[in-house]
Protein backbone atom coordinates (compact mmCIF):
# COMPACT_ATOMS: atom_id res chain seq x y z
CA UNK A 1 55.23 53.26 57.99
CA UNK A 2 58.18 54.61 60.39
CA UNK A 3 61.16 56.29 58.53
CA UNK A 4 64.46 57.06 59.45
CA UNK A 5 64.47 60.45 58.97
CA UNK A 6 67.83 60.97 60.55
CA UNK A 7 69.54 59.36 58.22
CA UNK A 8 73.21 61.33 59.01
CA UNK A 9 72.93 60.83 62.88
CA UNK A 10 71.69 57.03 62.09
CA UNK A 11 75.06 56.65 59.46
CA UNK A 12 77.60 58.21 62.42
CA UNK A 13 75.96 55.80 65.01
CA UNK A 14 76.20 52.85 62.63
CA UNK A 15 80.03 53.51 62.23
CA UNK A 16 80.42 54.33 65.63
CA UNK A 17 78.77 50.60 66.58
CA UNK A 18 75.64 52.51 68.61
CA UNK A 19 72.27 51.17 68.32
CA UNK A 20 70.14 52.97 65.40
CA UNK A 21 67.51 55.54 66.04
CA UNK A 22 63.87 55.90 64.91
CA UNK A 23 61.52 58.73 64.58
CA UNK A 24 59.15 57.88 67.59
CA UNK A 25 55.41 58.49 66.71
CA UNK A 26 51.89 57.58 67.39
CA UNK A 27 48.56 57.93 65.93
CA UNK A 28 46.34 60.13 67.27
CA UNK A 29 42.91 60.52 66.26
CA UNK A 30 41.32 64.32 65.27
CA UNK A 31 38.05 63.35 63.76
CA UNK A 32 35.33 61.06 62.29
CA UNK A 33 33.58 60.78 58.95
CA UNK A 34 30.15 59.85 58.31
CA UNK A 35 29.47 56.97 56.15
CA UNK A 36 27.57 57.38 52.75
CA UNK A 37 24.13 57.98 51.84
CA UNK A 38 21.91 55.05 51.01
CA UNK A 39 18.42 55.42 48.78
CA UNK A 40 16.08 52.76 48.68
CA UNK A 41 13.64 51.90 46.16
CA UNK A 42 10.38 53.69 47.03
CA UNK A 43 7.68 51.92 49.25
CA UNK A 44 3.99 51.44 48.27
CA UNK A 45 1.71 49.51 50.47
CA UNK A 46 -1.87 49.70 50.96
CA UNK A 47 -2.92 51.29 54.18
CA UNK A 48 -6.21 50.54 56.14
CA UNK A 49 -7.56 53.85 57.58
CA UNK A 50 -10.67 53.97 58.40
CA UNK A 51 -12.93 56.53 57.34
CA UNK A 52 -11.91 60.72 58.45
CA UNK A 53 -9.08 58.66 60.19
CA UNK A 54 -5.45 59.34 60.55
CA UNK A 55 -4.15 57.62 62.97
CA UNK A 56 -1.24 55.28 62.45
CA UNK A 57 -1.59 51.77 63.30
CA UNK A 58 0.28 48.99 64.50
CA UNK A 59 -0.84 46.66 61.66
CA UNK A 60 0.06 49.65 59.01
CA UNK A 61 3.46 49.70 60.71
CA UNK A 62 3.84 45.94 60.00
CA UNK A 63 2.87 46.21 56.35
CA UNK A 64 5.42 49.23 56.05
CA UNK A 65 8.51 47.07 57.74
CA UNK A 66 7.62 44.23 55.63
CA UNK A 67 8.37 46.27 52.68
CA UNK A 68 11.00 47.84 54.38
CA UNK A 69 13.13 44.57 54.97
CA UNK A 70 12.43 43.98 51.64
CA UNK A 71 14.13 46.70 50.37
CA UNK A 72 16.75 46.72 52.68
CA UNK A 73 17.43 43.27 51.55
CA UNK A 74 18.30 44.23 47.82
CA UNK A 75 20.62 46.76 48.84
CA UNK A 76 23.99 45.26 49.64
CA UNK A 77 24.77 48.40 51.94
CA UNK A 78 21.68 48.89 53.49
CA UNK A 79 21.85 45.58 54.42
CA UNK A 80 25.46 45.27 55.82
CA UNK A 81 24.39 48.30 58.01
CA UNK A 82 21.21 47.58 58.94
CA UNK A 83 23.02 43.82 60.20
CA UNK A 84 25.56 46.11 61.90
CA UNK A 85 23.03 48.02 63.82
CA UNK A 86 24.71 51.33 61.87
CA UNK A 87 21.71 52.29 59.45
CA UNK A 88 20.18 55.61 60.11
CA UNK A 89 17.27 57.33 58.59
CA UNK A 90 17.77 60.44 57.47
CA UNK A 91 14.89 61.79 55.22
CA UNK A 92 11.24 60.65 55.06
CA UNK A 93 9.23 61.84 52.01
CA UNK A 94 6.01 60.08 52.94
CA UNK A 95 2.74 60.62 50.26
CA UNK A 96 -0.49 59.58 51.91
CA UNK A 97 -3.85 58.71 49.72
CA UNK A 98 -7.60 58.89 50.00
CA UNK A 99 -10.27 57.95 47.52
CA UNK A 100 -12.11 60.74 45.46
CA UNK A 101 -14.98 61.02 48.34
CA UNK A 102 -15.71 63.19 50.90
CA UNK A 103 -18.35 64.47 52.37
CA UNK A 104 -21.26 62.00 50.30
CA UNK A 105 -19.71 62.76 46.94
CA UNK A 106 -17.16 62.57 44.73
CA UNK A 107 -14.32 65.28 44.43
CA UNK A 108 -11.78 65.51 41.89
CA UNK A 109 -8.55 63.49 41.93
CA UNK A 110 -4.99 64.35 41.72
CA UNK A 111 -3.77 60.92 40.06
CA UNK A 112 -5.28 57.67 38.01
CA UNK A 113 -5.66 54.49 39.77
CA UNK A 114 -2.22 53.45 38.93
CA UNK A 115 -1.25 56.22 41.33
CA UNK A 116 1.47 57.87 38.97
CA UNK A 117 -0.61 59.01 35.90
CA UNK A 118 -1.88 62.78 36.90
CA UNK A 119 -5.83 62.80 36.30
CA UNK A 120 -7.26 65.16 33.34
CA UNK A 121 -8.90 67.97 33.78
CA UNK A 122 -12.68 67.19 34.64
CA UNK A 123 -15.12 68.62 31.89
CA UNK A 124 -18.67 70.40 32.47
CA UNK A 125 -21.44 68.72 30.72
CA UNK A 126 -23.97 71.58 30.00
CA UNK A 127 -27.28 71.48 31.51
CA UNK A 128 -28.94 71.46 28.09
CA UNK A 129 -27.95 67.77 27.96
CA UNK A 130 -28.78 66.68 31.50
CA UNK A 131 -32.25 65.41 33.15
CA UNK A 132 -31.70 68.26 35.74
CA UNK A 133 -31.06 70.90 33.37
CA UNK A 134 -28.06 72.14 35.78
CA UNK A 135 -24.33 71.81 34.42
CA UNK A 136 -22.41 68.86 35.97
CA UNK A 137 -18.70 68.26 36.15
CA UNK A 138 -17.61 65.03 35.19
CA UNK A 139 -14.30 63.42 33.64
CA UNK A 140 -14.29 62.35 29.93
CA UNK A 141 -13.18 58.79 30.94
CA UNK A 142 -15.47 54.92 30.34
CA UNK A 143 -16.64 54.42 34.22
CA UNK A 144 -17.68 58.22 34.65
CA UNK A 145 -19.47 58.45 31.02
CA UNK A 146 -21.09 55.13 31.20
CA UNK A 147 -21.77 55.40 35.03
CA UNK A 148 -22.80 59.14 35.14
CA UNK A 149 -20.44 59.79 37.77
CA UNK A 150 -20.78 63.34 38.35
CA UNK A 151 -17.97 65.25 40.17
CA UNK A 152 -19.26 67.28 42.99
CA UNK A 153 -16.59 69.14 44.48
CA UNK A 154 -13.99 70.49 42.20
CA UNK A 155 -10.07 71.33 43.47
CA UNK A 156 -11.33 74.97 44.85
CA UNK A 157 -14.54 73.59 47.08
CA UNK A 158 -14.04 73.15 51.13
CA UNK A 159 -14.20 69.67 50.51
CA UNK A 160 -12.11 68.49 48.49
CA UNK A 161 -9.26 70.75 50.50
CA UNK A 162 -10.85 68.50 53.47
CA UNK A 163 -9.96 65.29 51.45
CA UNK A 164 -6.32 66.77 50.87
CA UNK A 165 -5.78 68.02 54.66
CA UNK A 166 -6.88 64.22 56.04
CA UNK A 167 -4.10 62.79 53.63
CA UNK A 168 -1.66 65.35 54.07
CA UNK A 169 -2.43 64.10 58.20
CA UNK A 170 -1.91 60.31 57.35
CA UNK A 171 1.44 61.23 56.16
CA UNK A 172 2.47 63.68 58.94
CA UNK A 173 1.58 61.27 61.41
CA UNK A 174 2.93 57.93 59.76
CA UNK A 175 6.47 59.51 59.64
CA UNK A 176 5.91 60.11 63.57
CA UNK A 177 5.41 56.80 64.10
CA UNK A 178 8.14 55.22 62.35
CA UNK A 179 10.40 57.90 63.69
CA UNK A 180 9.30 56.65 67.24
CA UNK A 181 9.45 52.86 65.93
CA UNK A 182 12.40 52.16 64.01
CA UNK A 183 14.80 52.41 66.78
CA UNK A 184 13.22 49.23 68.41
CA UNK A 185 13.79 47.67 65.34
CA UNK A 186 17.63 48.15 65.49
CA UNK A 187 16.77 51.32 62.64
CA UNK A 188 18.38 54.74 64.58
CA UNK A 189 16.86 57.79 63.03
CA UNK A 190 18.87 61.14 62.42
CA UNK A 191 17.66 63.47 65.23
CA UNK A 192 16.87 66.13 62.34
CA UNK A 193 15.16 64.14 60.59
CA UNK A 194 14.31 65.76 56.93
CA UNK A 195 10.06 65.42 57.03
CA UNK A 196 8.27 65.73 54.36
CA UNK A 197 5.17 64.77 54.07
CA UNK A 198 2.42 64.74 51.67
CA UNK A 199 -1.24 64.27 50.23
CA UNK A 200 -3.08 63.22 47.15
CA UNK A 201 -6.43 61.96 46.29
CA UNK A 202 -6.30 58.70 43.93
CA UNK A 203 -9.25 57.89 41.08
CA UNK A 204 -11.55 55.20 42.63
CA UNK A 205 -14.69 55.80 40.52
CA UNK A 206 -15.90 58.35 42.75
CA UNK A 207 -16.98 56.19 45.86
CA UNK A 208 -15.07 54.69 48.59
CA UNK A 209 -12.51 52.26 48.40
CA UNK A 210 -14.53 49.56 49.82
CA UNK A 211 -17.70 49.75 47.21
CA UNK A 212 -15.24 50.59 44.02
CA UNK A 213 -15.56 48.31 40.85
CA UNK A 214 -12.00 46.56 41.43
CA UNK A 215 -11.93 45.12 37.76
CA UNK A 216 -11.88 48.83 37.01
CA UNK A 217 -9.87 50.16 39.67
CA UNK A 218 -7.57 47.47 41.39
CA UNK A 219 -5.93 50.08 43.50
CA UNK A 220 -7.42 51.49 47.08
CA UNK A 221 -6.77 55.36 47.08
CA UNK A 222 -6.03 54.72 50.56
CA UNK A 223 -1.87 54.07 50.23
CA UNK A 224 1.01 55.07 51.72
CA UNK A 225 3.99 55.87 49.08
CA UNK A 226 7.42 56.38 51.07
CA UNK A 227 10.81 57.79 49.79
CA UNK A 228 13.73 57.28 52.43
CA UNK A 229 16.86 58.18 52.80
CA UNK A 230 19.02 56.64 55.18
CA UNK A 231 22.67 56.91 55.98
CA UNK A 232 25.68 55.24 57.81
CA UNK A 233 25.71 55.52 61.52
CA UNK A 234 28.94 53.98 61.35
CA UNK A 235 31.81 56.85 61.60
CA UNK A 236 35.18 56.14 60.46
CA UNK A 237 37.88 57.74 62.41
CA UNK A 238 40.39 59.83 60.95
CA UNK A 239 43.80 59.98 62.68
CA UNK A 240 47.02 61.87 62.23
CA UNK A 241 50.34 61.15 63.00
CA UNK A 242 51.90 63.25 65.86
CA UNK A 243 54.88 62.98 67.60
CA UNK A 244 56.58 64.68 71.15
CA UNK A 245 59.48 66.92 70.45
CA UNK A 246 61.28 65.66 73.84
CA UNK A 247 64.36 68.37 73.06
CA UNK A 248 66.90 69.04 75.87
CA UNK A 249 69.43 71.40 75.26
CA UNK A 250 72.83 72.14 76.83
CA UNK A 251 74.42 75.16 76.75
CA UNK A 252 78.38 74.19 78.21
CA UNK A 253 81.90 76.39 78.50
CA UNK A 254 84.68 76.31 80.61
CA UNK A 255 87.58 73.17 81.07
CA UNK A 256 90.54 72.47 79.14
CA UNK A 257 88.96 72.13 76.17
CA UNK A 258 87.02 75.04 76.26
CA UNK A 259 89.69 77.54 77.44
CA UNK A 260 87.13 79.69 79.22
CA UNK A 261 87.63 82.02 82.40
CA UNK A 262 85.70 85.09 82.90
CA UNK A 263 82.30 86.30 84.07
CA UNK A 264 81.18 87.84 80.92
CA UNK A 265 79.42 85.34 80.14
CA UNK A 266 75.41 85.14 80.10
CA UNK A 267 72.88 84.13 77.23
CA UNK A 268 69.26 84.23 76.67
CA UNK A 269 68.31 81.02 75.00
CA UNK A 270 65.22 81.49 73.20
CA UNK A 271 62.91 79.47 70.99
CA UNK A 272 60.54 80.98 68.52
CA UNK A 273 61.23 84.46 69.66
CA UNK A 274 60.25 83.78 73.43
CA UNK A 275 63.22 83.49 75.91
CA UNK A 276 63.26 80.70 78.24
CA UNK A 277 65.73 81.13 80.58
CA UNK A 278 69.56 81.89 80.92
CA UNK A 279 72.47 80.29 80.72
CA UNK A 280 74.94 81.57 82.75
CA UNK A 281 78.58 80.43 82.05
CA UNK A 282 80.25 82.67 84.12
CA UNK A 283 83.17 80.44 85.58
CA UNK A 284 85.62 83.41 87.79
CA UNK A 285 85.55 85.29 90.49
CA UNK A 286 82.36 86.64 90.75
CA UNK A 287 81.12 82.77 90.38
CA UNK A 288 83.32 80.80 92.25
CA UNK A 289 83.74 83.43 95.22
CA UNK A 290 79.84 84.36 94.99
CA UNK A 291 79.96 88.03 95.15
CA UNK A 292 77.45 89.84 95.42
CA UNK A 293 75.86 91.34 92.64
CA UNK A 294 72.91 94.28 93.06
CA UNK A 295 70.79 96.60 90.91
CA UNK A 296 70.82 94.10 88.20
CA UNK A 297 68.10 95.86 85.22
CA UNK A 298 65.93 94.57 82.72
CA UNK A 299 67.41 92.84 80.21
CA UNK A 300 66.53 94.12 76.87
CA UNK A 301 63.50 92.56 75.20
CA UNK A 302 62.69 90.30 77.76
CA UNK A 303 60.13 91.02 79.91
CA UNK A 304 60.38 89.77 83.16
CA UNK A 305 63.36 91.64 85.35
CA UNK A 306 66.49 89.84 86.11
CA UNK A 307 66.81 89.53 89.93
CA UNK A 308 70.75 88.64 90.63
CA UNK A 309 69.33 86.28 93.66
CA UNK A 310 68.13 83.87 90.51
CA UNK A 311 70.79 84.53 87.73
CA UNK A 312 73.79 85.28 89.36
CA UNK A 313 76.23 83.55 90.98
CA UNK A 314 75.26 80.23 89.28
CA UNK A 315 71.70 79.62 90.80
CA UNK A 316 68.75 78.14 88.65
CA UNK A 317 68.13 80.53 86.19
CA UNK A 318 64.36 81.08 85.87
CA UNK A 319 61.39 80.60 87.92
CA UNK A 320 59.23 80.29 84.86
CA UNK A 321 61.33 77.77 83.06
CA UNK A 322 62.80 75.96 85.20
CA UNK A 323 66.21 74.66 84.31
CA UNK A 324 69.25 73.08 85.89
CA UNK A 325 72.91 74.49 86.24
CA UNK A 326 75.25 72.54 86.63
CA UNK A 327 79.11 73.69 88.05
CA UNK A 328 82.30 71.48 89.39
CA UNK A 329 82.82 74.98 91.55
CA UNK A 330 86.17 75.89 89.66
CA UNK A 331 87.63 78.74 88.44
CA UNK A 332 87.74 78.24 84.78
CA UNK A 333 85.47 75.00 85.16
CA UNK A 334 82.60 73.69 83.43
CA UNK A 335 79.42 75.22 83.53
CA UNK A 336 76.16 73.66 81.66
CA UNK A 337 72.50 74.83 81.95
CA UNK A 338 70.29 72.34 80.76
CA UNK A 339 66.68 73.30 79.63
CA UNK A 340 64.20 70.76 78.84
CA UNK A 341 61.47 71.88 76.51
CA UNK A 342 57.80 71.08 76.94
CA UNK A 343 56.57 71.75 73.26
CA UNK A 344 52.86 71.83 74.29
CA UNK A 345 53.79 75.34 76.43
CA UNK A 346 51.49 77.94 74.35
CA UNK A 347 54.28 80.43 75.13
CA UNK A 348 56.82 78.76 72.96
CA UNK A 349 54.07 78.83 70.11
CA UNK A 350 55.48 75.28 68.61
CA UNK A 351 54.72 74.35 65.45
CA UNK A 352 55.96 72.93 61.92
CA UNK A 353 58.65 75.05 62.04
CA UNK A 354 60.36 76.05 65.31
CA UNK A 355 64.27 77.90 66.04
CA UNK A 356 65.71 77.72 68.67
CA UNK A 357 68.18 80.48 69.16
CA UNK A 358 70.61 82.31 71.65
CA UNK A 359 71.66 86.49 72.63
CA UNK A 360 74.41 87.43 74.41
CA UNK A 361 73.25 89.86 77.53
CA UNK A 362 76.72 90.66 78.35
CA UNK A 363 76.88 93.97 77.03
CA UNK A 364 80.74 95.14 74.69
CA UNK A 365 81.02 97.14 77.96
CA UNK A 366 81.15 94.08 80.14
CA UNK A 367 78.28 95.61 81.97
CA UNK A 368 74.92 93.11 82.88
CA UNK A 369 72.53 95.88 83.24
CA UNK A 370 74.57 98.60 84.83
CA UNK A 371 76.50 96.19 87.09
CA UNK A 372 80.36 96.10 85.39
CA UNK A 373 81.31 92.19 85.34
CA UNK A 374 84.19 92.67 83.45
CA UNK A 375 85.81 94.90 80.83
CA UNK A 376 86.39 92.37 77.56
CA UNK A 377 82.63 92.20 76.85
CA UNK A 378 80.16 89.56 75.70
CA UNK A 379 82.51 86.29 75.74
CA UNK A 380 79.92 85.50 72.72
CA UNK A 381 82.36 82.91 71.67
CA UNK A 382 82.43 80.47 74.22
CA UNK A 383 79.54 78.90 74.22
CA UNK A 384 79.29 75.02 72.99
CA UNK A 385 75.40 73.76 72.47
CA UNK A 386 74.69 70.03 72.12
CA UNK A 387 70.82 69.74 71.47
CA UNK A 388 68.73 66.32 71.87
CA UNK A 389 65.47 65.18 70.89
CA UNK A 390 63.42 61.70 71.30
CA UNK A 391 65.77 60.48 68.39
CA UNK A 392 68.97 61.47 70.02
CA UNK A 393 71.64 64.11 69.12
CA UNK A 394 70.38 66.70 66.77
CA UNK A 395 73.12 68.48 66.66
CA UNK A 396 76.43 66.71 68.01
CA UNK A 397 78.21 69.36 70.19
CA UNK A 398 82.03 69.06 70.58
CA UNK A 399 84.30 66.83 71.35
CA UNK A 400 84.34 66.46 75.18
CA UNK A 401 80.94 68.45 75.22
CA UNK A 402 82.82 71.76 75.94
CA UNK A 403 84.54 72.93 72.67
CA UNK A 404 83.05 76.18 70.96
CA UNK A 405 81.11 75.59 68.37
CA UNK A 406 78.01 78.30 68.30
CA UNK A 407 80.51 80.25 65.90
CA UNK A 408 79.23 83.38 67.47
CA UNK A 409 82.51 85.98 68.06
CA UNK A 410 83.34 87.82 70.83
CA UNK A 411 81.24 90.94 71.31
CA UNK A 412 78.59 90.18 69.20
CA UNK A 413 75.09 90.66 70.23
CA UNK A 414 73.22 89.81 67.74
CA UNK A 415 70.63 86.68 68.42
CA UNK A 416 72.51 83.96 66.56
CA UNK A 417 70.38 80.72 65.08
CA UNK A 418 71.63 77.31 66.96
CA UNK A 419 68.31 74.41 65.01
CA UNK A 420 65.80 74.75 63.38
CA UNK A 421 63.66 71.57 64.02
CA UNK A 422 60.33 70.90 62.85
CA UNK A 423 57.38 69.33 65.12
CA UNK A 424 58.91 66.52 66.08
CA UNK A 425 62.34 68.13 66.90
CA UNK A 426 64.02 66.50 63.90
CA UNK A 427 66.00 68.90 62.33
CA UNK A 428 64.44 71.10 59.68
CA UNK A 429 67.12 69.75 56.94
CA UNK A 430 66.36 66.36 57.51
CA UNK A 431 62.89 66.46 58.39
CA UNK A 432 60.15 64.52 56.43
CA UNK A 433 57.87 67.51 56.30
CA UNK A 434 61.00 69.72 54.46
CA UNK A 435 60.12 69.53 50.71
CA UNK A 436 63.62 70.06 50.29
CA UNK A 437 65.20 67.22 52.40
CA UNK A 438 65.96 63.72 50.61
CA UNK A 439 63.57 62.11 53.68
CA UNK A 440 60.50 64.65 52.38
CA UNK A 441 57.25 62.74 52.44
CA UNK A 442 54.39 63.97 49.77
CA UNK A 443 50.95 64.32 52.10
């Protein structure tokens, strides 16, 4: 919400009949957000590899987005996002399965038929009890006892680490696929996509999937068990208020309400320690006649040198800054430099806090360098400043533009504070951002 920050100026102008001002902003935006994280309930399907084979199919990716719209479905975000077109998939933990056979035998499993309950530890049977007379491994469960299903290749044989390395494929190569797929189906996926994939070898008896007793073993080991992780695509932009400073200042003396006549008169106006031009006020003889002025020096602190052909008499007062003077061509007339400021100039390094200040360069002497202009010194007190910004006077000036009122005396050179304005050139003791000001606004 806009606020009228200066509430003073605002209260004058209201007396004075003159339309109110407001604080002229705008939102600009300086980032985005991501959106939350969404998990879904896990997704089990029965795959249909066949034997040694991992290849993904397009029927297995069917059976996978059926469950997968499912899902999606029963999650009131995923499925606002995934109408949107915004849902993203972020991480794939993918578990593939294979029956306890390989290789013309059975090999131990990792997990039950119900796919969750780890397997026991297989027991030897010794060969004192068997036909063969050779120890057999075997599990201490119903089918294997009463079936004399003998394990052949325990978790250390080249086998079953065959078994483990074809399911640990399945998975690797089913999160490929979907990676690849989902995007047609209106799914993006995160291009670092978190992959993890995964094998295990499910209890079917001890045979394959297709010849297991089902009453005994309703599952397949063949399965495809997927935890995902998907995410907003959708970004939410973050904005900040930010405003344009728009300041103009005018630096005025001379005319019957200033009562100033001399040529000892010339200020650096600076703002946050870096000068930005002159203001020259001289209004007498060396002004009005245009004498001419040589071997003008540096002027202290500043470094660029002051050549007389810019400053002196009454030309525009810096090549860098530009900025106008403006003279009626009198002795003891009016002289105003205007400067306009461009807050986004890196040199003036603007920020929440910026002063603008001036420094006589007239020295007590009434020397400019080593060129004598007078013999009274620095007319330090002549001065009047009115400042604007996109809001309107910042600081009034005087009456008639062209009384003192710097309160700077004459002689002094010391670099005297005119504003203090925050960002938005709103003066620091009204400005929203000053916890101290009545218009302070809490971020």
């Amino acid at each position: 919400m806009k606020k009228q920050i200066l509430s003073e100026v605002n209260r004058v102008r209201e007396i004075m009949g003159v339309k109110l001002l407001e604080q002229t902003k705008q939102k600009v935006k300086v980032g985005e957000e991501k959106g939350e994280y969404i998990e879904l309930d896990t997704i089990i399907f029965n795959s249909t590899y066949r034997a040694n084979d991992d290849k993904t199919t397009q029927n297995m990716f069917n059976l996978f987005l059926d469950k997968l719209l499912e899902v999606i479905g029963g999650n009131p975000d995923a499925n606002e996002a995934y109408r949107n077109g915004t849902l993203e998939l972020k991480t794939a933990k993918v578990t593939a399965g294979a029956s306890n056979f390989y290789t013309g035998a059975a090999t131990a499993a990792d997990f039950m038929n119900d796919r969750i309950t780890p397997m026991p530890e297989p027991i030897t049977i010794s060969g004192e009890e068997t036909v063969s007379g050779k120890d057999l491994l075997t599990y201490e469960l119903p089918y294997y006892d009463e079936n004399e299903v003998v394990v052949k290749w325990d978790k250390h044989s080249k086998p079953y680490r065959g078994n483990i390395d074809l399911a640990f494929r399945r998975a690797d190569n089913f999160i490929n696929y979907i990676a690849e797929r989902l995007p047609t189906m209106n799914i993006s996926v995160f291009p670092q996509l978190s992959r993890i994939p995964d094998g295990s070898i499910i209890d079917t008896g001890g045979v394959i999937d297709k010849v297991r007793d089902i009453s005994v073993y309703p599952n397949p080991g063949q399965v495809i068990i997927a935890d995902l992780l998907f995410g907003y695509v959708e970004t939410v932009e973050v904005f900040e208020e930010t405003c344009t400073a728009n300041i103009t200042i005018e630096i005025s003396a001379g005319g019957p309400k200033g009562g100033h006549k001399c040529d000892e008169a010339i200020f650096s106006v600076r703002i946050n320690g870096s000068n930005i031009g002159i203001a020259n006020l001289n209004n007498s003889y060396i002004d009005v006649r245009a004498a001419r002025v040589k071997n003008i020096k540096k002027d202290e602190g500043n470094d660029r040198s002051i050549d007389p052909k810019i400053y002196l008499p009454g030309l525009p007062t810096s090549k860098r800054y530009p900025n106008q003077r403006i003279s009626d061509g009198q002795e003891g007339g009016v002289r105003t430099s205007v400067f306009t400021i461009d807050s986004n100039n890196p040199d003036l390094k603007w920020g929440e806090v910026n002063r603008i200040e001036i420094k006589s360069l007239v020295q007590p002497s009434g020397t400019f360098g080593n060129v004598q202009l007078g013999s009274q010194g620095i007319h330090a007190d002549v001065p009047n400043v009115k400042i604007t910004n996109s809001n309107g006077i910042a600081t009034p000036g005087g009456e008639n533009g062209y009384t003192p009122n710097v309160g700077m005396t004459r002689g002094s050179m010391k670099t005297t504070e005119l504003l203090v304005v925050d960002k938005c050139g709103v003066p620091w003791n009204l400005s929203e951002n000053n916890p101290k000001s009545k218009n302070y606004i809490a971020s």
